[in-house]
Protein backbone atom coordinates (compact mmCIF):
# COMPACT_ATOMS: atom_id res chain seq x y z
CA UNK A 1 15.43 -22.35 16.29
CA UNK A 2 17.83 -24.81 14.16
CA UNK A 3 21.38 -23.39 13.25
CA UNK A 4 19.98 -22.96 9.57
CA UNK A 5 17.04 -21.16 10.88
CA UNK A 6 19.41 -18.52 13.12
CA UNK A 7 21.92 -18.15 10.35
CA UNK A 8 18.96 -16.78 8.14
CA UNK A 9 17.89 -14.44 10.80
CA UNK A 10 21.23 -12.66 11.31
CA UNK A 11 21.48 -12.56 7.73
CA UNK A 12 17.85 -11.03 6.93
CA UNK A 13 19.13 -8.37 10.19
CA UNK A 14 22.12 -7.52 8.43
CA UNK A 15 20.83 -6.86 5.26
CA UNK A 16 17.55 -4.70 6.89
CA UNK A 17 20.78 -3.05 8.65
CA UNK A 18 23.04 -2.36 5.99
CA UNK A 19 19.97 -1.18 3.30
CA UNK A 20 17.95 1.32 4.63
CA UNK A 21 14.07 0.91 5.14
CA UNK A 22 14.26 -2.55 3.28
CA UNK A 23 12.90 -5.92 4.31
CA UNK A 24 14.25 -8.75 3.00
CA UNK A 25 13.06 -12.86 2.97
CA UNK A 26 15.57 -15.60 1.69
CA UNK A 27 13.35 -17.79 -0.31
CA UNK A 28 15.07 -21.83 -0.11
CA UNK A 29 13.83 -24.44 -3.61
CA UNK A 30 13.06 -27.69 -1.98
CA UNK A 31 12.10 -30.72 -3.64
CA UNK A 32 8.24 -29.89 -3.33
CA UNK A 33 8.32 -26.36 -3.30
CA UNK A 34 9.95 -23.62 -1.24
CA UNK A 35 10.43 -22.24 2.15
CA UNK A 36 10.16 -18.25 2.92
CA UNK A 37 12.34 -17.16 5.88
CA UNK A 38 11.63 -13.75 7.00
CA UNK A 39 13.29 -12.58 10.40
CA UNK A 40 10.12 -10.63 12.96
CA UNK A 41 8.98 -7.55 10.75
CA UNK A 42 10.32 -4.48 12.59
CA UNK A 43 7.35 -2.54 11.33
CA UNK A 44 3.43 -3.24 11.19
CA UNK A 45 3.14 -2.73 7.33
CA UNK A 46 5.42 -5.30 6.48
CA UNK A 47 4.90 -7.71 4.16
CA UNK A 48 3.85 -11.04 5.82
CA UNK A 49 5.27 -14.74 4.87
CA UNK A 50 1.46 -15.73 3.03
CA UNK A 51 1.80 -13.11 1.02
CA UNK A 52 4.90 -14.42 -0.39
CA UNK A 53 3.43 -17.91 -0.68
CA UNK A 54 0.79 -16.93 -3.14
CA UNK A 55 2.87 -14.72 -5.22
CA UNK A 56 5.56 -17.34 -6.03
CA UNK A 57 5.51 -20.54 -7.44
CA UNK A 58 7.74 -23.45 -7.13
CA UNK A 59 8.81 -22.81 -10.85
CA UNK A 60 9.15 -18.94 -10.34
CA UNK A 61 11.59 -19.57 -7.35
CA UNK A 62 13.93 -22.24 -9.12
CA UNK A 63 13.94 -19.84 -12.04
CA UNK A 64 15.37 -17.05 -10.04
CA UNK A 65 17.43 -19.37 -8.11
CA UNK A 66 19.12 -20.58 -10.97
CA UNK A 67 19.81 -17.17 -12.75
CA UNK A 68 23.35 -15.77 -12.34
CA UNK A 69 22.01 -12.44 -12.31
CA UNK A 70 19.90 -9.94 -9.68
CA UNK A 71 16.54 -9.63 -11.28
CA UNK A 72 14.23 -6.98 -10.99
CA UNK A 73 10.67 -6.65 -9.82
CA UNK A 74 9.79 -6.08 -13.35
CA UNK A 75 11.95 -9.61 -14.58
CA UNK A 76 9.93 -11.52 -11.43
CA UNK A 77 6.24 -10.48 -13.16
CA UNK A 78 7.45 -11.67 -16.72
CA UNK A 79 8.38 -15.12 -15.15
CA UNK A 80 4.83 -15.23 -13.61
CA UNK A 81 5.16 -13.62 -10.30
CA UNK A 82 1.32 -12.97 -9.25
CA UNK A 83 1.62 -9.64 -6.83
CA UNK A 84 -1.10 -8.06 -7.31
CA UNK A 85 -0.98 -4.58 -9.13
CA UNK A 86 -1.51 -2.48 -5.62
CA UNK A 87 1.55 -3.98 -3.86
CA UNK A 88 3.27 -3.85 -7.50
CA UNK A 89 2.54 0.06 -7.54
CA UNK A 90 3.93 0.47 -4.21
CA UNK A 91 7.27 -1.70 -4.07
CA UNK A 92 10.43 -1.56 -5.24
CA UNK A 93 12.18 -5.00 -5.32
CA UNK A 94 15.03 -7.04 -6.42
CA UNK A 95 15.65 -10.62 -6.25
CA UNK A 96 19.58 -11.74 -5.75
CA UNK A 97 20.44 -15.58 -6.48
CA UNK A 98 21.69 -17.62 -3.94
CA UNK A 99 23.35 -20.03 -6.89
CA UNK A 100 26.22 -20.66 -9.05
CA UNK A 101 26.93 -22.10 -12.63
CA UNK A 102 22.96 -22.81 -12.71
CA UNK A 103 22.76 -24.73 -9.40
CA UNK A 104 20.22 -22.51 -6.81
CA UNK A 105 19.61 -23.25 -3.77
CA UNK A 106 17.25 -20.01 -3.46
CA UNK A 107 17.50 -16.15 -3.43
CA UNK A 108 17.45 -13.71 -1.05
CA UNK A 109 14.20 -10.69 -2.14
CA UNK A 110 14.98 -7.79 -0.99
CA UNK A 111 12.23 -4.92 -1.23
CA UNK A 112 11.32 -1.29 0.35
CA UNK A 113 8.89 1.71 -0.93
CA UNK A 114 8.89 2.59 -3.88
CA UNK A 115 9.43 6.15 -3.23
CA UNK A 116 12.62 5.18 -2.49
CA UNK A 117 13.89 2.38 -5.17
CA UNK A 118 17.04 -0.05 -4.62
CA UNK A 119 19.97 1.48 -6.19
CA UNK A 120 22.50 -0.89 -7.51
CA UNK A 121 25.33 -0.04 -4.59
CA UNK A 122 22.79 -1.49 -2.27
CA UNK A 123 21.78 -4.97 -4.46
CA UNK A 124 25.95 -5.45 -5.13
CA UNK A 125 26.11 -5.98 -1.14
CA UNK A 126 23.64 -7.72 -0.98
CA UNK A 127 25.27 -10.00 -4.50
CA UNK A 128 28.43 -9.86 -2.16
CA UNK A 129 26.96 -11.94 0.88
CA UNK A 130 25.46 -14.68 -1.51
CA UNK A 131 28.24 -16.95 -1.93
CA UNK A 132 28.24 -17.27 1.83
CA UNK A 133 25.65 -17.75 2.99
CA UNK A 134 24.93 -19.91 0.14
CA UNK A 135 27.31 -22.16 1.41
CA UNK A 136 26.14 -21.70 4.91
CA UNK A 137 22.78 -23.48 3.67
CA UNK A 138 24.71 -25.92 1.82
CA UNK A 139 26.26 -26.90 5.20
CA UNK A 140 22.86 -27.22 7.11
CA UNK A 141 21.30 -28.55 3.79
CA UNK A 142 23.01 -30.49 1.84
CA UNK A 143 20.08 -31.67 -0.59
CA UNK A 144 19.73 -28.27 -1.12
CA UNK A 145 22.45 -28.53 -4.06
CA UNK A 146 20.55 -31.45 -5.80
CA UNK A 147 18.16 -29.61 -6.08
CA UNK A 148 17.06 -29.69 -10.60
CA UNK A 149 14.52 -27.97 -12.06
């Protein structure tokens, strides 16, 4: 494990801590594409890192990045997101930008049943950790702020 790759793992725990029955997966833009960290699923029906990978593009994952708002499961299929309409049923999800002033370096998803749907309490802590750990990736990944659309 790097130092970038361990700081995204104890922040993936302490969101699945601090939301109930959530799983979350900090998406990073790159140059080429993106990266999706998720920390070891804690249950079997999680969703897995591929799935992730076909759902987003490149141009779906800067356009999150670089909003300065949390946008909704409902905002990600309008930009193009391509989950399919069974996991779509089923999830509730919310996408909070790891960027400011237009400059992303990624987002952290955050998503759970949707029998029981994010509330906005939950997605502000989540907003409130972003600036961080932005930063944090910054430090590890300094390209990661060069990053243009």
């Amino acid at each position: 494990c790097t130092g970038l790759e361990e700081t995204l793992d104890r922040a993936v725990s302490l969101i699945r801590a601090d939301i109930p029955q959530c799983g979350a997966a900090i998406f990073l833009a790159e140059a080429n594409g993106f990266d999706v960290h998720l920390a070891r699923p804690e249950d079997s029906h999680a969703i897995e890192k591929t799935h992730f990978q076909c759902w987003f593009t490149r141009d779906i994952v800067r356009q999150i990045s670089q909003t300065n708002r949390v946008c909704s499961l409902y905002e990600m299929l309008k930009m193009g997101l391509q989950a399919p309409p069974s996991a779509v049923k089923t999830l509730s999800a919310a996408a909070v930008p790891l960027g400011r002033l237009g400059q992303g370096v990624g987002f952290v998803l955050i998503y759970r049943s949707a029998e029981s749907p994010l509330l906005p309490e939950e997605l502000s802590r989540v907003a409130g950790i972003t600036a961080g750990l932005r930063e944090a990736i910054i430090r590890f990944k300094p390209t990661a702020i060069d990053l243009k659309t």
